[in-house]
Protein backbone atom coordinates (compact mmCIF):
# COMPACT_ATOMS: atom_id res chain seq x y z
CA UNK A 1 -28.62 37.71 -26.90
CA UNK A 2 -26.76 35.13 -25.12
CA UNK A 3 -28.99 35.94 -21.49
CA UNK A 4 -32.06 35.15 -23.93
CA UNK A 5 -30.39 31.79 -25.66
CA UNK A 6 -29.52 30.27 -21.89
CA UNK A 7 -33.02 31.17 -20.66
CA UNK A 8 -34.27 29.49 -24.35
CA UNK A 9 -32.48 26.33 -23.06
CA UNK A 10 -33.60 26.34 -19.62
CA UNK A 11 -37.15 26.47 -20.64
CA UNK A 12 -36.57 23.50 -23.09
CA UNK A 13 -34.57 21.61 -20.39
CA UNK A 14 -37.54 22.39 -17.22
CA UNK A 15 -40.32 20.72 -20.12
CA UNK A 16 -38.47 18.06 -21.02
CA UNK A 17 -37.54 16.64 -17.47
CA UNK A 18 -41.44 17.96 -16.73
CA UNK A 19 -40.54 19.93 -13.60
CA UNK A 20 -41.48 23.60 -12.73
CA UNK A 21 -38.55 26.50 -13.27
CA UNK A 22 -38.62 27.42 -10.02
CA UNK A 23 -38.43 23.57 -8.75
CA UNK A 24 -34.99 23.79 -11.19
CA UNK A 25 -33.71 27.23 -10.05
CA UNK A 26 -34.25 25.79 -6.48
CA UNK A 27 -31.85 22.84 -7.17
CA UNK A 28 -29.52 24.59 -9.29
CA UNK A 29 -28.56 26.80 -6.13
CA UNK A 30 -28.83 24.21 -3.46
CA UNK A 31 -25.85 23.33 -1.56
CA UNK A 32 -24.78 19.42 -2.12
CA UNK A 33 -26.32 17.48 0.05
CA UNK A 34 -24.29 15.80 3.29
CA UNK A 35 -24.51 12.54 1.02
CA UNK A 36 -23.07 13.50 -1.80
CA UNK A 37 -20.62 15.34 0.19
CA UNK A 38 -19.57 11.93 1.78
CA UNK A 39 -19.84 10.09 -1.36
CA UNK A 40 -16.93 12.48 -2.89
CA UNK A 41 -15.01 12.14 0.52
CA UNK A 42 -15.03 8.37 0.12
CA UNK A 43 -14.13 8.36 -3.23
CA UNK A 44 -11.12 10.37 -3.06
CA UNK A 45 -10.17 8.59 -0.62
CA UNK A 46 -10.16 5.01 -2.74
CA UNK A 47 -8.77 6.77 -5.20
CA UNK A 48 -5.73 7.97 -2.91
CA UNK A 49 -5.57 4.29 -1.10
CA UNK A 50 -5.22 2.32 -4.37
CA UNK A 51 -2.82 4.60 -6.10
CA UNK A 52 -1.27 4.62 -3.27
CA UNK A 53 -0.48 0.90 -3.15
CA UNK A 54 0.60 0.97 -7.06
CA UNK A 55 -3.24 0.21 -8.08
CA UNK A 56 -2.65 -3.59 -6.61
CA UNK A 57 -5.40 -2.99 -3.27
CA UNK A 58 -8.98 -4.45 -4.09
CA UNK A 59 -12.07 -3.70 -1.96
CA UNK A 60 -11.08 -5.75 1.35
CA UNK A 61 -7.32 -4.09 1.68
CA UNK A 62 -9.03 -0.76 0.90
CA UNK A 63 -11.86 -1.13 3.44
CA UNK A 64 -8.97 -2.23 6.06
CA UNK A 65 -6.74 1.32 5.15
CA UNK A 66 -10.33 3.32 5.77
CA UNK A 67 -11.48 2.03 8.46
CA UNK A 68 -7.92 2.85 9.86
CA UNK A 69 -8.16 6.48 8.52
CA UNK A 70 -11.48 7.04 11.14
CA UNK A 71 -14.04 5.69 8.40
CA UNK A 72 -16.99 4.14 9.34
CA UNK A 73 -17.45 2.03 6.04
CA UNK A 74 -18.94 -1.39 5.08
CA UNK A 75 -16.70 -3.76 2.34
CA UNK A 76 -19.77 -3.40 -0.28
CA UNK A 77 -19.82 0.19 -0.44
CA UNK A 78 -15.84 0.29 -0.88
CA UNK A 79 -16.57 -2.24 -3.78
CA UNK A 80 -19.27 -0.34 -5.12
CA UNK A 81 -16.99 3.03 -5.49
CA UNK A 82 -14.29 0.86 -6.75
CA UNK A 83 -16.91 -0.05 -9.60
CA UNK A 84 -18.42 3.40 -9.99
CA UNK A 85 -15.09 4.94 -10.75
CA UNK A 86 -13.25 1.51 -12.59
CA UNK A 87 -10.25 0.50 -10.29
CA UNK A 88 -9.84 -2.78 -10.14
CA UNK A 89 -7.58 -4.80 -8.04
CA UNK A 90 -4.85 -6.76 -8.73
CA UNK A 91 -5.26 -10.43 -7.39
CA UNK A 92 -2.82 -13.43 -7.85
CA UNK A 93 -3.99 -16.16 -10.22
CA UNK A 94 -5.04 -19.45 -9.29
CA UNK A 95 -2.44 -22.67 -10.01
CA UNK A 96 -3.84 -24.43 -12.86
CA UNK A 97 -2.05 -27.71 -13.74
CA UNK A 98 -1.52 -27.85 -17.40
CA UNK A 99 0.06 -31.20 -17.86
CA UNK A 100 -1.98 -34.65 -16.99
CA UNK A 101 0.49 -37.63 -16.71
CA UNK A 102 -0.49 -41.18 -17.23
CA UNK A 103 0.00 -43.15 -14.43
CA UNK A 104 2.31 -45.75 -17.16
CA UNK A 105 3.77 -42.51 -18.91
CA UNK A 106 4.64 -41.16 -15.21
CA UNK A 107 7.65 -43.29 -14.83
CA UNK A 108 10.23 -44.68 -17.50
CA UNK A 109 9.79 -48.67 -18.62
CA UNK A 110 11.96 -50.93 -16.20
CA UNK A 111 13.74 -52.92 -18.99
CA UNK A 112 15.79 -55.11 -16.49
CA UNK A 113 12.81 -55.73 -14.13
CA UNK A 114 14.64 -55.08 -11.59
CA UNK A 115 17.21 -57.65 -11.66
CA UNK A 116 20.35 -55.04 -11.71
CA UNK A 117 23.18 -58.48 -11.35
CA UNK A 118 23.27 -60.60 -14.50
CA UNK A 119 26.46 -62.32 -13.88
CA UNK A 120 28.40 -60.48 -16.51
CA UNK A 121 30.08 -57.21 -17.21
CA UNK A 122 28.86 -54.49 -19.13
CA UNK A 123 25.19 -55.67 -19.09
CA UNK A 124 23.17 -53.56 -17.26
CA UNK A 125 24.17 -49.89 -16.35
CA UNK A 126 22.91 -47.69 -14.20
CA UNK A 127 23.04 -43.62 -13.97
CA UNK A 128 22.62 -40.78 -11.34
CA UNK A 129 22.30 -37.01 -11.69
CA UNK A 130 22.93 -35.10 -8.78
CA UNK A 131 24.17 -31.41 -7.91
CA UNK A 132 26.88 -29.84 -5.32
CA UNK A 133 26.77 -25.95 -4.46
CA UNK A 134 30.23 -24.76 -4.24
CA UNK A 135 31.62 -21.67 -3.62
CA UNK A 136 31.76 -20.28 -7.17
CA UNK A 137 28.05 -21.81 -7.63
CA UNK A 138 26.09 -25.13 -8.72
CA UNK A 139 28.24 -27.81 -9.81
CA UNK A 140 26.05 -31.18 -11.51
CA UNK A 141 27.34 -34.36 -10.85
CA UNK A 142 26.93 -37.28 -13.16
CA UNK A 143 28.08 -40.59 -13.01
CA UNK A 144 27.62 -44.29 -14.59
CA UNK A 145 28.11 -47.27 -12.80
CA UNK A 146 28.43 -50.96 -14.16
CA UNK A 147 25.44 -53.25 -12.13
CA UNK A 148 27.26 -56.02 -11.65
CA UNK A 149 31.13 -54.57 -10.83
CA UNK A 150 29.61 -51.80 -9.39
CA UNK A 151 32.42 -49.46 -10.58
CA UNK A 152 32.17 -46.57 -12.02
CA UNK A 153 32.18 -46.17 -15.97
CA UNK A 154 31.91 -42.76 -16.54
């Protein structure tokens, strides 16, 4: 019964793609053809090379690991496979700059106008930030300085 349901289905499938049984019996015991054997060659071999590199290797580091395994390949048909079976490379992103400055909001308002000496104490102070490495790490620095005595406030 089930040598009669299989040849049912075979008869069905040789109409429908409208070629003769013996044209299908032909191809169902033909060997693979050198192409397709390459084309399976080539693929497990992407397949090893990017899992190989922790699935990171696109088309051009793949081609490069081929063509040193004896391939002779070209960088399209590497990225074709890579499509055919879905690996995708990993590639760094571009720098995007996310903040736009003003040229006036770049720098702080000069509210002395650069006249740092008044003539009198306590009138215009000035700061500094800076940092020191020492031996048990990064040690910050600040100070404050009086303009006109130039001494050091704080």
């Amino acid at each position: 019964m089930l040598v009669e349901k299989t040849n049912f289905s075979i008869v069905r499938m040789v109409r429908l793609l409208a070629v003769s049984p013996s044209g299908f019996y032909a191809w169902l015991g033909r060997s693979p053809s050198e192409r397709a054997v390459r084309r399976e060659n080539i693929e497990q071999k992407v397949t090893w090379f990017h899992s190989d590199s922790d699935e990171v290797y696109g088309a051009p580091r793949i081609l490069v690991d081929l063509r040193a395994d004896g391939e002779t390949i070209s960088r399209k048909t590497v990225a074709s496979t890579m499509r055919r079976l879905g690996l995708v490379g990993i590639s760094p992103k571009r720098w995007r700059t996310t903040t736009v400055s003003q040229a006036e909001d770049a720098y702080p308002v000069d509210a002395v106008k650069r006249e740092w000496d008044t003539g009198a104490l306590n009138q215009v102070w000035v700061d500094d930030i800076t940092y020191l490495r020492t031996w048990e790490g990064w040690l910050y620095l600040a100070t404050v300085i009086d303009a006109h005595s130039r001494r050091v406030i704080g």
